[in-house]
Protein backbone atom coordinates (compact mmCIF):
# COMPACT_ATOMS: atom_id res chain seq x y z
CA UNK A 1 84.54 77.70 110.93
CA UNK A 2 82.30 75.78 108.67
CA UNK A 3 84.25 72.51 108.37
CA UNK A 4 82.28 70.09 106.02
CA UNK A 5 80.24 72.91 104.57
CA UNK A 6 77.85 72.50 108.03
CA UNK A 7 77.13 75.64 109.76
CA UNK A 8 78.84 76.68 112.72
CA UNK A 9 76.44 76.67 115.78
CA UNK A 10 75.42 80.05 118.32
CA UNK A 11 77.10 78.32 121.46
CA UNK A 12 80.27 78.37 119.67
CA UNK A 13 79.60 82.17 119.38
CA UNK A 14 81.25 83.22 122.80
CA UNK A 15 81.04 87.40 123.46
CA UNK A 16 84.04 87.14 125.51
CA UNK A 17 86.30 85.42 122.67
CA UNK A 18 85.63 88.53 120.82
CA UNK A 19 86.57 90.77 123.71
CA UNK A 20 86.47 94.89 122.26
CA UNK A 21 84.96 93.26 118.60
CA UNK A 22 82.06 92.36 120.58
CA UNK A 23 80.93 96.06 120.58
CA UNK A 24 80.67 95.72 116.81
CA UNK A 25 78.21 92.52 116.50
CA UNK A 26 74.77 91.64 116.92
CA UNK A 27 72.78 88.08 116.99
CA UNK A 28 69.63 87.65 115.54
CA UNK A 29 67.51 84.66 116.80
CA UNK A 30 65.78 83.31 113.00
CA UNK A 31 61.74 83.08 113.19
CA UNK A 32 59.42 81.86 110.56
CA UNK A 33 57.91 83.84 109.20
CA UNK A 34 61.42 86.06 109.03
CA UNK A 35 59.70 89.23 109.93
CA UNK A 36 58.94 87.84 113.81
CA UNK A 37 63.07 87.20 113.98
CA UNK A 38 64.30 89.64 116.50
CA UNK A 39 67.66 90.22 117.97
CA UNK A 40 68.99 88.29 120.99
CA UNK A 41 72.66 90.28 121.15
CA UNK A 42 73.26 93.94 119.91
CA UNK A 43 76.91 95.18 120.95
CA UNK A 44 76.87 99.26 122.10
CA UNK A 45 78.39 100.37 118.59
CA UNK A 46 75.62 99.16 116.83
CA UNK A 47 72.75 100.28 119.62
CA UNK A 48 74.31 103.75 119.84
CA UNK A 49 75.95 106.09 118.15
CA UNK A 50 74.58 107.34 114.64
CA UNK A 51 71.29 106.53 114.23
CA UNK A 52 70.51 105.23 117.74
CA UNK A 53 67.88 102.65 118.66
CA UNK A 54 70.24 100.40 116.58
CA UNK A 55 69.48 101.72 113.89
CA UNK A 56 72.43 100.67 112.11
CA UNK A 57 71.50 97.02 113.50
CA UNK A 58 68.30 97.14 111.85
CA UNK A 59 69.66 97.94 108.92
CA UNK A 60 71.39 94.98 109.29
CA UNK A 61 68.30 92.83 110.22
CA UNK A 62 66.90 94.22 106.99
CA UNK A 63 69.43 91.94 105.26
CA UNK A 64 68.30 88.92 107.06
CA UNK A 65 66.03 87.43 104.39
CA UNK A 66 69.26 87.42 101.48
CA UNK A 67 71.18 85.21 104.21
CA UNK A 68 68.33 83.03 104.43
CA UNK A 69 67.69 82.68 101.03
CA UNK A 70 71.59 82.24 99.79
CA UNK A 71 72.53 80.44 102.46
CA UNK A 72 75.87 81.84 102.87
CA UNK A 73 77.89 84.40 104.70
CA UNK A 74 77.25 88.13 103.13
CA UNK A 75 79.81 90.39 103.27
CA UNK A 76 78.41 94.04 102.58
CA UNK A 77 79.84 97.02 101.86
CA UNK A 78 77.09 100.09 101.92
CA UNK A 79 76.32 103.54 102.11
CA UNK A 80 73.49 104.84 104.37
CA UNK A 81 71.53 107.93 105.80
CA UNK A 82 71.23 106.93 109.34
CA UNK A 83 69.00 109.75 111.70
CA UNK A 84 69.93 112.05 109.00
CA UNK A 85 73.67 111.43 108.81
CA UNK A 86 74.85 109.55 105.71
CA UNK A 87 77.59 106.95 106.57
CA UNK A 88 79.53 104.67 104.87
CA UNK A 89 79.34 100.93 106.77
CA UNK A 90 80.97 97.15 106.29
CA UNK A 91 79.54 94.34 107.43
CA UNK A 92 79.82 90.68 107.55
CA UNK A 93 76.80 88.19 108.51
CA UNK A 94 77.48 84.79 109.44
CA UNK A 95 74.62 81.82 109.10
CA UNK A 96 74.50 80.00 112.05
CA UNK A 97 72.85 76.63 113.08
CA UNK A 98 72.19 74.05 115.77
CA UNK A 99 72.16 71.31 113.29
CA UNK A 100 74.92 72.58 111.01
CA UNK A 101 72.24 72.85 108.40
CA UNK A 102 68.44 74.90 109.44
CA UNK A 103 69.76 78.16 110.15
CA UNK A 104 68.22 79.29 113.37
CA UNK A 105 70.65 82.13 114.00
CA UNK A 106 72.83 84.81 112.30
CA UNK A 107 75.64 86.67 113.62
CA UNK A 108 76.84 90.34 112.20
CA UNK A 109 79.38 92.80 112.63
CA UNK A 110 79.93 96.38 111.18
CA UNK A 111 81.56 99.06 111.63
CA UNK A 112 81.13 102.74 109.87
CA UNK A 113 82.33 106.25 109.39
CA UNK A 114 80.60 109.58 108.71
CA UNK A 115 80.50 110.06 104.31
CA UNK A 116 82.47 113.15 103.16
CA UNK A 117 80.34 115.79 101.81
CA UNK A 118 81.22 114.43 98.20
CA UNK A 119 80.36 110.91 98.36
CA UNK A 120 76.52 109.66 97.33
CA UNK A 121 74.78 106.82 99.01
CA UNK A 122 75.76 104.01 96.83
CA UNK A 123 75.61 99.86 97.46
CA UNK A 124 77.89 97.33 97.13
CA UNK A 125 77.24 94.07 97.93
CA UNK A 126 79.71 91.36 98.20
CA UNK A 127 78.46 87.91 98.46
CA UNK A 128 80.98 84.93 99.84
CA UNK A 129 80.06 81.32 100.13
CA UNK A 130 80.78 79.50 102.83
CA UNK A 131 84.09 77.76 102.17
């Protein structure tokens, strides 16, 4: 998607080309400073579910200022206590940008199961540039 190493822009982002996916994503409209961004899109499995009040998204948005800073796609593989339920979560986030270079929006996705009673909350991040 990001021929020339530009950035591919939001209106290229179309809910409908994602059909049942879309359930699983989120858009978050990029403010400066980053703590006034705020989310334009959150699909129903991210809104609902464990954690409710997209909590899962916000955990997401939390992420925000890393793609901002790296400039690059993060690819994020977690563990979580979400409104007291520890889960285990991927997610992608995808810089996006009107002039294939300020980054004015970011698109996610996750999905997530409940942890087994053995697993710990640990991170893992995966970071992938843009290629």
């Amino acid at each position: 998607m990001a021929q020339g190493a530009r950035f591919p822009r939001r209106d290229q982002i179309e809910p409908s080309m994602l059909g049942e996916d879309w359930a699983n994503c989120l858009v978050i409209a990029v403010r400066s400073p980053v703590k006034l961004s705020q989310f334009i899109a959150i699909g129903d499995n991210l809104s609902t579910g464990h954690g409710g009040n997209g909590a899962l998204a916000g955990t997401l948005l939390s992420r925000l200022p890393q793609v901002l800073s790296e400039r690059r796609c993060l690819l994020i593989e977690a563990r979580a206590i979400l409104d007291g339920i520890g889960i285990q979560y991927r997610s992608a986030m995808y810089p996006l940008s009107g002039d294939g270079v300020t980054i004015d929006h970011v698109l996610g996705a996750a999905n997530y199961r409940p942890l087994h009673e053995e697993e710990e909350p640990i991170e893992r991040l995966i970071r992938k540039k843009w290629s």
